[in-house]
N, C-alpha and C. Protein backbone atom coordinates (compact mmCIF):
# COMPACT_ATOMS: atom_id res chain seq x y z
N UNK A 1 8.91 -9.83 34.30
CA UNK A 1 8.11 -8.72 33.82
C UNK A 1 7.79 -8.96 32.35
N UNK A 2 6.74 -9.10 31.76
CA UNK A 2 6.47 -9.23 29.97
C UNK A 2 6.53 -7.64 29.72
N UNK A 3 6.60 -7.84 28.60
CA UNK A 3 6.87 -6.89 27.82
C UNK A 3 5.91 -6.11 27.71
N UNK A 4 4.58 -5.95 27.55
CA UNK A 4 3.77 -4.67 27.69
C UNK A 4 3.70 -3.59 29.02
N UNK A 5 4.50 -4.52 30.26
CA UNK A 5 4.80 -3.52 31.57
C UNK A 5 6.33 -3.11 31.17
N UNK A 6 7.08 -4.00 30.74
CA UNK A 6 8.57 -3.01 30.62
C UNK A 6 8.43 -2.33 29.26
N UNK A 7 7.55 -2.26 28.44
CA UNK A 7 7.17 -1.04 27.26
C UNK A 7 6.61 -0.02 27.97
N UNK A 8 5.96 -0.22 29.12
CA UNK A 8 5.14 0.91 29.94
C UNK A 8 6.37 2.04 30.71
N UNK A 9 6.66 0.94 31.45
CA UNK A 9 7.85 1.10 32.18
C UNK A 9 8.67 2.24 31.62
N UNK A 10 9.45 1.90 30.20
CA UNK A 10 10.01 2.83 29.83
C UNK A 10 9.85 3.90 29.20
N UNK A 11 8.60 3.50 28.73
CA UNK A 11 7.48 4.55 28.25
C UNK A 11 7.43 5.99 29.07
N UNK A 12 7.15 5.99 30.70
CA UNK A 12 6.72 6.59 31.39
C UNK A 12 8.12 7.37 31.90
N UNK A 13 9.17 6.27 32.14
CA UNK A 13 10.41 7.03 32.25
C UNK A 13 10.83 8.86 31.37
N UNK A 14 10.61 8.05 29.70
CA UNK A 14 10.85 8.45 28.63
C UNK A 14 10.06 10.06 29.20
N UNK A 15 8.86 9.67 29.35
CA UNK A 15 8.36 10.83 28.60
C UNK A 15 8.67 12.12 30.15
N UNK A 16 8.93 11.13 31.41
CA UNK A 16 9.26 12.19 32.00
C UNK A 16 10.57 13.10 32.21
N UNK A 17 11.77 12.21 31.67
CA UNK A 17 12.82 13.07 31.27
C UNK A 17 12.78 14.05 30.60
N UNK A 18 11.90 13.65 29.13
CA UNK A 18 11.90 14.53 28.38
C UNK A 18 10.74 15.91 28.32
N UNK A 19 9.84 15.73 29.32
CA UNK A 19 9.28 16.84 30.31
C UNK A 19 10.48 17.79 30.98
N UNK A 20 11.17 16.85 31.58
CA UNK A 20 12.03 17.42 32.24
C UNK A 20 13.20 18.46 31.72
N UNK A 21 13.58 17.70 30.68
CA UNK A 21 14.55 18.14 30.00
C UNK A 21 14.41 19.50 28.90
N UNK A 22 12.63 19.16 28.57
CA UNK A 22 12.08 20.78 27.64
C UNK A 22 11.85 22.22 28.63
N UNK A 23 11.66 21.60 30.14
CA UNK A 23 11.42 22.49 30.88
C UNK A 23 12.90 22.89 31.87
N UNK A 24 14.17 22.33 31.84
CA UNK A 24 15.42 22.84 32.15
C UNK A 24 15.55 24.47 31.69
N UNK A 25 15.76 24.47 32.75
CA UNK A 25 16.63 26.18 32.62
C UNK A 25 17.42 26.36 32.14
N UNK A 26 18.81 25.09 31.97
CA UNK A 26 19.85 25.25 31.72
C UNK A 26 20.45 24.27 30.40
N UNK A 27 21.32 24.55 29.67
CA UNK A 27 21.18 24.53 28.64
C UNK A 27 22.17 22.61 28.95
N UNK A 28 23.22 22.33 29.87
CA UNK A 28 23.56 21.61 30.87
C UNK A 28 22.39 20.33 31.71
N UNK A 29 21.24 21.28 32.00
CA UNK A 29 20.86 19.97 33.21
C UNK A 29 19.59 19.58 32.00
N UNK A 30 19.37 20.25 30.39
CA UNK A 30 18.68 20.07 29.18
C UNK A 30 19.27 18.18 28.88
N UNK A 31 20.42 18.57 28.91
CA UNK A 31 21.03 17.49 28.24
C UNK A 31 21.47 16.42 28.98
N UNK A 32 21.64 16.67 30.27
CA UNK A 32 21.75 15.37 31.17
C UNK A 32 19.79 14.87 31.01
N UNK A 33 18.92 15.87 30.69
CA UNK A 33 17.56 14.74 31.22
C UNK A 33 17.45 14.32 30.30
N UNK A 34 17.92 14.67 29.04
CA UNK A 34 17.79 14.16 27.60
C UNK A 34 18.59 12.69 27.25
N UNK A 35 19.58 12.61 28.20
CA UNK A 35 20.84 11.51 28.04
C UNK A 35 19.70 10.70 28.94
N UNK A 36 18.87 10.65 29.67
CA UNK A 36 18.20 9.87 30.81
C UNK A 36 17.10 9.29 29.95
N UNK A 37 16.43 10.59 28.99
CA UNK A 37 15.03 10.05 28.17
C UNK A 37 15.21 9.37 27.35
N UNK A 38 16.90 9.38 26.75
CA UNK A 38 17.39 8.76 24.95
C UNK A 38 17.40 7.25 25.76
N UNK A 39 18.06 7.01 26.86
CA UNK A 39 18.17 5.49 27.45
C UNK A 39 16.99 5.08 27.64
N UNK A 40 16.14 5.85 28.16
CA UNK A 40 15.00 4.76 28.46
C UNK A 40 14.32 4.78 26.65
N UNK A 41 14.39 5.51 26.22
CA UNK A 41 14.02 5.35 24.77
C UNK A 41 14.87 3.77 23.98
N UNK A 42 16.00 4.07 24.22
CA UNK A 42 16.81 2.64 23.74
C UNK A 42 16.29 1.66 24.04
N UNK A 43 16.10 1.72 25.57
CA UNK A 43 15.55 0.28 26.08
C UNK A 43 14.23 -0.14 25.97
N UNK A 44 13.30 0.73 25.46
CA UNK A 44 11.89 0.17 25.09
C UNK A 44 12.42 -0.28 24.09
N UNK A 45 12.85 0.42 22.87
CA UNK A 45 13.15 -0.75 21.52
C UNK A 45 14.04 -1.63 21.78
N UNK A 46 14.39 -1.78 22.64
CA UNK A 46 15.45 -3.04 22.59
C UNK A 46 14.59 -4.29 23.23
N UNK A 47 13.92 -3.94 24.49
CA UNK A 47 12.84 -4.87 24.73
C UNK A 47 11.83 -5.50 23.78
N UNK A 48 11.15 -4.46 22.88
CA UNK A 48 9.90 -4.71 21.89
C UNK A 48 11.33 -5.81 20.84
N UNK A 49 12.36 -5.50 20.27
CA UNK A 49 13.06 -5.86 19.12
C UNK A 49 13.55 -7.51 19.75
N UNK A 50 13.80 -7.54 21.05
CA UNK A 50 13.94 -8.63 21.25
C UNK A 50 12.46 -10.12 21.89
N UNK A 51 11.52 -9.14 22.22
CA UNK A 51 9.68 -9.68 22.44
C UNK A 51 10.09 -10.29 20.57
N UNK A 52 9.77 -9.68 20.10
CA UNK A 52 9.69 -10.22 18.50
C UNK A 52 10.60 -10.75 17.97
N UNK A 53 11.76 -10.87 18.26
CA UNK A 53 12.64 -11.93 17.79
C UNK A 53 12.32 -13.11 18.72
N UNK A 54 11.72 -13.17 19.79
CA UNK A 54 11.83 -14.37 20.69
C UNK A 54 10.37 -15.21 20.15
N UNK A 55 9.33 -13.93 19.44
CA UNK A 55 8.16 -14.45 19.43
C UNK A 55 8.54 -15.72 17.55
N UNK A 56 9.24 -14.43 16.84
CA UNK A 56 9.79 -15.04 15.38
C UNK A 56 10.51 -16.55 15.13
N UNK A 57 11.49 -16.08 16.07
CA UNK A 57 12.97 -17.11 16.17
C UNK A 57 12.82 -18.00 17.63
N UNK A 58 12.26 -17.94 18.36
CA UNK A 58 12.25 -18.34 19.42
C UNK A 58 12.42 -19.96 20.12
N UNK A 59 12.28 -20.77 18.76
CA UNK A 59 12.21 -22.18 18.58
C UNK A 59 13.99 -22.68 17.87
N UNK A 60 14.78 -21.52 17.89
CA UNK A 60 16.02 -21.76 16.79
C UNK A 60 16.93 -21.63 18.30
N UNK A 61 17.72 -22.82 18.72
CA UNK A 61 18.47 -22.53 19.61
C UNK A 61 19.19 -21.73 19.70
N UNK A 62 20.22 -21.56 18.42
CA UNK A 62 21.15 -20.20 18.34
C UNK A 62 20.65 -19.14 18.53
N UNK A 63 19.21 -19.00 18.08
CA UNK A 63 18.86 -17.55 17.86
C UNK A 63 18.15 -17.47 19.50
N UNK A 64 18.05 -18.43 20.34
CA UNK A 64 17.20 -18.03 21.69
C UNK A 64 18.88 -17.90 22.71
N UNK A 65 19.73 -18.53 22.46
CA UNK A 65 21.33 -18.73 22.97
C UNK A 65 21.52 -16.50 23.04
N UNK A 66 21.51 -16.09 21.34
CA UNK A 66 21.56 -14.89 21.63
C UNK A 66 20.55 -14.04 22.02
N UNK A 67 19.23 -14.11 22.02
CA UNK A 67 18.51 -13.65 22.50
C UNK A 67 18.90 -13.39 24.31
N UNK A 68 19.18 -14.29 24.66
CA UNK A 68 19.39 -14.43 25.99
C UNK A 68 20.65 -13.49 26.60
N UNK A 69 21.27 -13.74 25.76
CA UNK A 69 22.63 -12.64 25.98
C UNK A 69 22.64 -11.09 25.80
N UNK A 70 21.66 -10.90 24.85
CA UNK A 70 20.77 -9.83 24.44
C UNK A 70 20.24 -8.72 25.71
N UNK A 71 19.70 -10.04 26.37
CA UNK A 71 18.92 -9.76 27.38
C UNK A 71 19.80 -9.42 28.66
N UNK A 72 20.89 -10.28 28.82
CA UNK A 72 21.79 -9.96 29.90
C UNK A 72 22.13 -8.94 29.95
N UNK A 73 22.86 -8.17 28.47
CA UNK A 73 23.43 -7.19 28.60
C UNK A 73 22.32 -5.82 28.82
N UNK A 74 21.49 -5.76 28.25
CA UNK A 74 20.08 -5.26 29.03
C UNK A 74 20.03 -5.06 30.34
N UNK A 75 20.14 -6.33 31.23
CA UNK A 75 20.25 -5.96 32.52
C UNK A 75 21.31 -5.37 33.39
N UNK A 76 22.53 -5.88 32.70
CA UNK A 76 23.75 -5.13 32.63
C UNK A 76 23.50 -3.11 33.02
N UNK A 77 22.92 -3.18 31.76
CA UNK A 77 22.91 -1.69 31.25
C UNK A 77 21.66 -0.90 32.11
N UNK A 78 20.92 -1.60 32.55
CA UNK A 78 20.07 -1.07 33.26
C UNK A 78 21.00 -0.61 34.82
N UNK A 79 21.95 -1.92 35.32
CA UNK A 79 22.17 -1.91 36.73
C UNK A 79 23.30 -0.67 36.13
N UNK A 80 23.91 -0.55 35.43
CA UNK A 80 24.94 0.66 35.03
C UNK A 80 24.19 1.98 35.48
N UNK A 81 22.94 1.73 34.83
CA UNK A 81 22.18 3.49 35.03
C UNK A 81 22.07 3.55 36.61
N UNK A 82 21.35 2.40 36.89
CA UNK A 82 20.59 2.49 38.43
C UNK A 82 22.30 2.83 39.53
N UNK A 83 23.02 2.43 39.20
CA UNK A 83 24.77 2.57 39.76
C UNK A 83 25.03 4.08 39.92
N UNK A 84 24.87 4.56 38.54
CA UNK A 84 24.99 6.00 37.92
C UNK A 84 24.02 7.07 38.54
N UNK A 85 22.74 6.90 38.68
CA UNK A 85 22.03 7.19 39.32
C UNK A 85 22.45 7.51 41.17
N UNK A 86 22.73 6.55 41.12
CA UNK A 86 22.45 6.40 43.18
C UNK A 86 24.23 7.66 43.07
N UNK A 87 25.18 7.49 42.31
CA UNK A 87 26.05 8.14 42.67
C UNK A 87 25.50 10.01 41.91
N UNK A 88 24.78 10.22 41.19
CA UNK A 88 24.05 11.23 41.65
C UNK A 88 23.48 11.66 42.41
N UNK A 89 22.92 10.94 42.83
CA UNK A 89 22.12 11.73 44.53
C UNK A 89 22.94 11.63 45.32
N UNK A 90 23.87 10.76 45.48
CA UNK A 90 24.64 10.34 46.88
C UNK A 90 25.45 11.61 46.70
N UNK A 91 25.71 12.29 45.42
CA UNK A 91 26.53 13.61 45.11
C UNK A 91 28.30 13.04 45.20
């Protein structure tokens, strides 16, 4: 996926939590959609911060060595939510 679809990506997440979360009833299910919109908020800048270090540094082995690890833990943290997620609905 490049980076102008996973900027979209989280873009669209973002803004629907935080739809979600201005229009909660409860002062509770406010702050769980808000904990949902702040992550996908993290992870657009973490995508764009690492697009530009790869575009900057991208030729410096060390710096593509961590870039890459960067990136793992990214996916890491994504499969954490999507985990977190399914055991919400599953209740």
């Amino acid at each position: 996926m490049d980076v102008k679809s996973q900027a979209s990506t989280c873009s669209e997440h973002y803004n629907k939590w935080k739809s979600l979360a201005l229009s909660s009833r409860t002062p509770e299910d406010s702050r769980k959609c808000l904990e949902k919109a702040f992550f996908w908020l993290e992870l657009q800048t973490a995508f764009l911060v690492l697009f530009a270090l790869e575009k900057t540094r991208g030729s410096d082995s060390n710096a593509k060595e961590k870039i890459m690890l960067a990136k793992a833990r990214l996916c890491k943290k994504l499969a954490e939510y999507a985990k977190q997620t399914l055991n919400e609905i599953g209740g």
